[in-house]
C-alpha atoms as a PDB file:
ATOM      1  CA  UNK A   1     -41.009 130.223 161.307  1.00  0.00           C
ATOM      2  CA  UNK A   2     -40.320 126.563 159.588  1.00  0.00           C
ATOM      3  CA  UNK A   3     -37.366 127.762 157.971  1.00  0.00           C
ATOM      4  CA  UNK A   4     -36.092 128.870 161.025  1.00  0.00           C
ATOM      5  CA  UNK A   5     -36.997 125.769 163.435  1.00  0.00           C
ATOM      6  CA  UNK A   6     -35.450 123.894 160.290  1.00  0.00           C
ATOM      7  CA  UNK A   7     -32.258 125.832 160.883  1.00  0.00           C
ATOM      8  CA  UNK A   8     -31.965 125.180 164.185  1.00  0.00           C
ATOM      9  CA  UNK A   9     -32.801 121.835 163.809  1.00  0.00           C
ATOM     10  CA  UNK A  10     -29.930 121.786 161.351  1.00  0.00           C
ATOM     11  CA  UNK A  11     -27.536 123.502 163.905  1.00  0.00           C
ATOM     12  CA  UNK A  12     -28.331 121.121 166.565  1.00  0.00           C
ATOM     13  CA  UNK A  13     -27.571 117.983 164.732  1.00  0.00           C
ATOM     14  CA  UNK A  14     -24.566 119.364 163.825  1.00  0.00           C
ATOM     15  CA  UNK A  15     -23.752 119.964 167.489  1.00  0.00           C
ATOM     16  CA  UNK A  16     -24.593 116.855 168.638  1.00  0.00           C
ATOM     17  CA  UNK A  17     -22.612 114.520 165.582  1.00  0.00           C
ATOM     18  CA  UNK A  18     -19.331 117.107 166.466  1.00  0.00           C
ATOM     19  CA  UNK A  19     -19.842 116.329 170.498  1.00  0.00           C
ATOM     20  CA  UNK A  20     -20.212 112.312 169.616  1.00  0.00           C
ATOM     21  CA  UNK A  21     -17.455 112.313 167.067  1.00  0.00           C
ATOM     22  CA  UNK A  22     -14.872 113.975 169.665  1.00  0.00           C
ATOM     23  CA  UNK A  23     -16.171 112.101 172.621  1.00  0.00           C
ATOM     24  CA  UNK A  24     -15.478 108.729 170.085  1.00  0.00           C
ATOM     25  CA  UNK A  25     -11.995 110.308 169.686  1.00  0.00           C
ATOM     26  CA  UNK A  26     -11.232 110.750 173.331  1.00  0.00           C
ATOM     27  CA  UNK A  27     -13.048 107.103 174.467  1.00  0.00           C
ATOM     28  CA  UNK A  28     -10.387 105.403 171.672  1.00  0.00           C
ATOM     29  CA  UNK A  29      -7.209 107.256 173.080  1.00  0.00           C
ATOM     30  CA  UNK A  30      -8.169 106.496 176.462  1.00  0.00           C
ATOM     31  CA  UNK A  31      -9.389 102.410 175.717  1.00  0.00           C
ATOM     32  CA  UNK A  32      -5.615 102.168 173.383  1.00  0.00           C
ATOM     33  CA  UNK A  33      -3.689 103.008 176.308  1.00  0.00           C
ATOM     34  CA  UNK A  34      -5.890 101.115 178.682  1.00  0.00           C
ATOM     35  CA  UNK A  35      -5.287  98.252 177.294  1.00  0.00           C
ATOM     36  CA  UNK A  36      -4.625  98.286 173.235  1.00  0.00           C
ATOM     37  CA  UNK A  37      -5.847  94.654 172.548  1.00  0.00           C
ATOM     38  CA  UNK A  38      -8.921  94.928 173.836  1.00  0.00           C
ATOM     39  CA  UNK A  39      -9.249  98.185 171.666  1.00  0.00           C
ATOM     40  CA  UNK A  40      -8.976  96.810 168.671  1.00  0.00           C
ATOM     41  CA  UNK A  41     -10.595  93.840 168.999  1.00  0.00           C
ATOM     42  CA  UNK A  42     -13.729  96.317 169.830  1.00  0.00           C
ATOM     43  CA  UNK A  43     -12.551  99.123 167.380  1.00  0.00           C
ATOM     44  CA  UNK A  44     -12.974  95.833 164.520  1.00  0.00           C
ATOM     45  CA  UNK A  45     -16.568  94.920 166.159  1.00  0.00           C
ATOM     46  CA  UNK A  46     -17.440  98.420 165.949  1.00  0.00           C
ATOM     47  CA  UNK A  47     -16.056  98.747 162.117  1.00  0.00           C
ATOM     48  CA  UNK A  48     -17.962  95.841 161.089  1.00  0.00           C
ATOM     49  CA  UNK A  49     -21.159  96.390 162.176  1.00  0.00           C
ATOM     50  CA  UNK A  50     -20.833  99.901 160.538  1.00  0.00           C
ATOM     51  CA  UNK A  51     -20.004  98.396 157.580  1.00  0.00           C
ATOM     52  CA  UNK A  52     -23.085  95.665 157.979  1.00  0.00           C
ATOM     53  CA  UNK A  53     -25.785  98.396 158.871  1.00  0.00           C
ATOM     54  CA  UNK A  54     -24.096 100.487 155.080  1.00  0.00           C
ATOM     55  CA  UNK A  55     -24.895  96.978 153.185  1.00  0.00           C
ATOM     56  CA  UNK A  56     -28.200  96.417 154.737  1.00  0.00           C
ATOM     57  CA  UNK A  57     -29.419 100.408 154.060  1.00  0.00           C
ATOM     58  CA  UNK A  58     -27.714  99.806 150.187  1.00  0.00           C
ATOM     59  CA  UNK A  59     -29.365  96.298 149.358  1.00  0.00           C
ATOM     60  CA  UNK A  60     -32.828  96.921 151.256  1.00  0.00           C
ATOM     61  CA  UNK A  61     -32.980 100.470 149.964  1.00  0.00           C
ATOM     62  CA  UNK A  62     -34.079 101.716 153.364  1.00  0.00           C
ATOM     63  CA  UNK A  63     -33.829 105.373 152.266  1.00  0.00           C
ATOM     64  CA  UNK A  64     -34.964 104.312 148.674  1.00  0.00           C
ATOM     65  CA  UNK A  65     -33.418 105.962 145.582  1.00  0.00           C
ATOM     66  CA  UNK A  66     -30.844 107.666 147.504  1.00  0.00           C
ATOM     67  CA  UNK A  67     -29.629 104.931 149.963  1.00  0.00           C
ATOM     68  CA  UNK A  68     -26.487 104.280 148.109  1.00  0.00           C
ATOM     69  CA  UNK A  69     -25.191 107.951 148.059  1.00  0.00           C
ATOM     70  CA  UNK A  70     -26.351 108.290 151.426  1.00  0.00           C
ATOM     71  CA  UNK A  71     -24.530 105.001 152.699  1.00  0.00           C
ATOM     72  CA  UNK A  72     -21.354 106.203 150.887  1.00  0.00           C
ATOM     73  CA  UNK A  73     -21.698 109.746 152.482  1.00  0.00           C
ATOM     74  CA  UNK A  74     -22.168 108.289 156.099  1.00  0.00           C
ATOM     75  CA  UNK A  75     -19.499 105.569 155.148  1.00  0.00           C
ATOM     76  CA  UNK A  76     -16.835 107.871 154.272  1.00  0.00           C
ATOM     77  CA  UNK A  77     -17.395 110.226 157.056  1.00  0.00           C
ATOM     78  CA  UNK A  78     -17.349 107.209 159.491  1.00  0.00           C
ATOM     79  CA  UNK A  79     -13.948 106.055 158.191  1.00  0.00           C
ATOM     80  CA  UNK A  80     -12.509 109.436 158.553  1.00  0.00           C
ATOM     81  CA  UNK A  81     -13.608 109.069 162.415  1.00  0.00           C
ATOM     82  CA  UNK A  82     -12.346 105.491 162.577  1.00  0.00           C
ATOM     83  CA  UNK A  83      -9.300 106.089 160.765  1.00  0.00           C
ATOM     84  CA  UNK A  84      -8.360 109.161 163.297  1.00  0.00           C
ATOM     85  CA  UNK A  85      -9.710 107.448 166.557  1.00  0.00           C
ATOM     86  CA  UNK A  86      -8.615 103.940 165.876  1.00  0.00           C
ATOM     87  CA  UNK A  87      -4.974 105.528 164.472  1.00  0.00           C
ATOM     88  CA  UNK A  88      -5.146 103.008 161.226  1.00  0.00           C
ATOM     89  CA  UNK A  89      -7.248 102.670 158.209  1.00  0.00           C
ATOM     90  CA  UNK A  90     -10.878 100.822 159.075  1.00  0.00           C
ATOM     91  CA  UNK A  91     -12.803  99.115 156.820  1.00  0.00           C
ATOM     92  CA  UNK A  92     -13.394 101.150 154.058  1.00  0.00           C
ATOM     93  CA  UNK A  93     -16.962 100.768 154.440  1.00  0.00           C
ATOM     94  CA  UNK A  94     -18.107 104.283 151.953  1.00  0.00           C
ATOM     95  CA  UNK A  95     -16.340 101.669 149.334  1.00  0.00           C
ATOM     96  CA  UNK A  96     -17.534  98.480 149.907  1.00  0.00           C
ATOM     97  CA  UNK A  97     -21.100  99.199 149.914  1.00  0.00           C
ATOM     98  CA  UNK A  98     -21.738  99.389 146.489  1.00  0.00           C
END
């Protein structure tokens, strides 16, 4: 039975980071057209303090041995989002954490 509460553990996360990344995607679209300055000036706030939170796991070694791998993993899949939703290349934050 842990394997398979595991697995659906597994599943559900999955789930739930596909529903936020699409609902990120559609809030974007809808705040560019809205009104595209104050988009980015948010869409750079938002970049930024992803790219903070990667340096602070990295240099505190919140996830210890691992946090660098695991910052560049969650940094890179970030930048994909932000790179789709914001329609331009964010801070590369899976590269500057290192």
């Amino acid at each position: 039975m842990g394997g398979d509460a595991r697995t659906e553990e597994q599943a559900a996360e999955r789930l739930a980071h596909h529903l936020l990344r699409e609902a990120y995607r559609d809030l974007a679209a809808v705040l560019l057209s809205a009104n595209a300055k104050a988009a980015e000036s948010l869409f750079y706030a938002v970049e930024k303090r992803t790219a903070d939170a990667l340096r602070t796991l990295v240099a505190d070694k919140s996830e210890g041995a691992a946090s660098t791998r695991i910052a560049r993993a969650a940094g890179g899949e970030l930048n994909a989002l932000f790179e789709a939703a914001h329609g331009r290349t964010g801070i590369p934050a899976s590269r500057r954490v290192a």
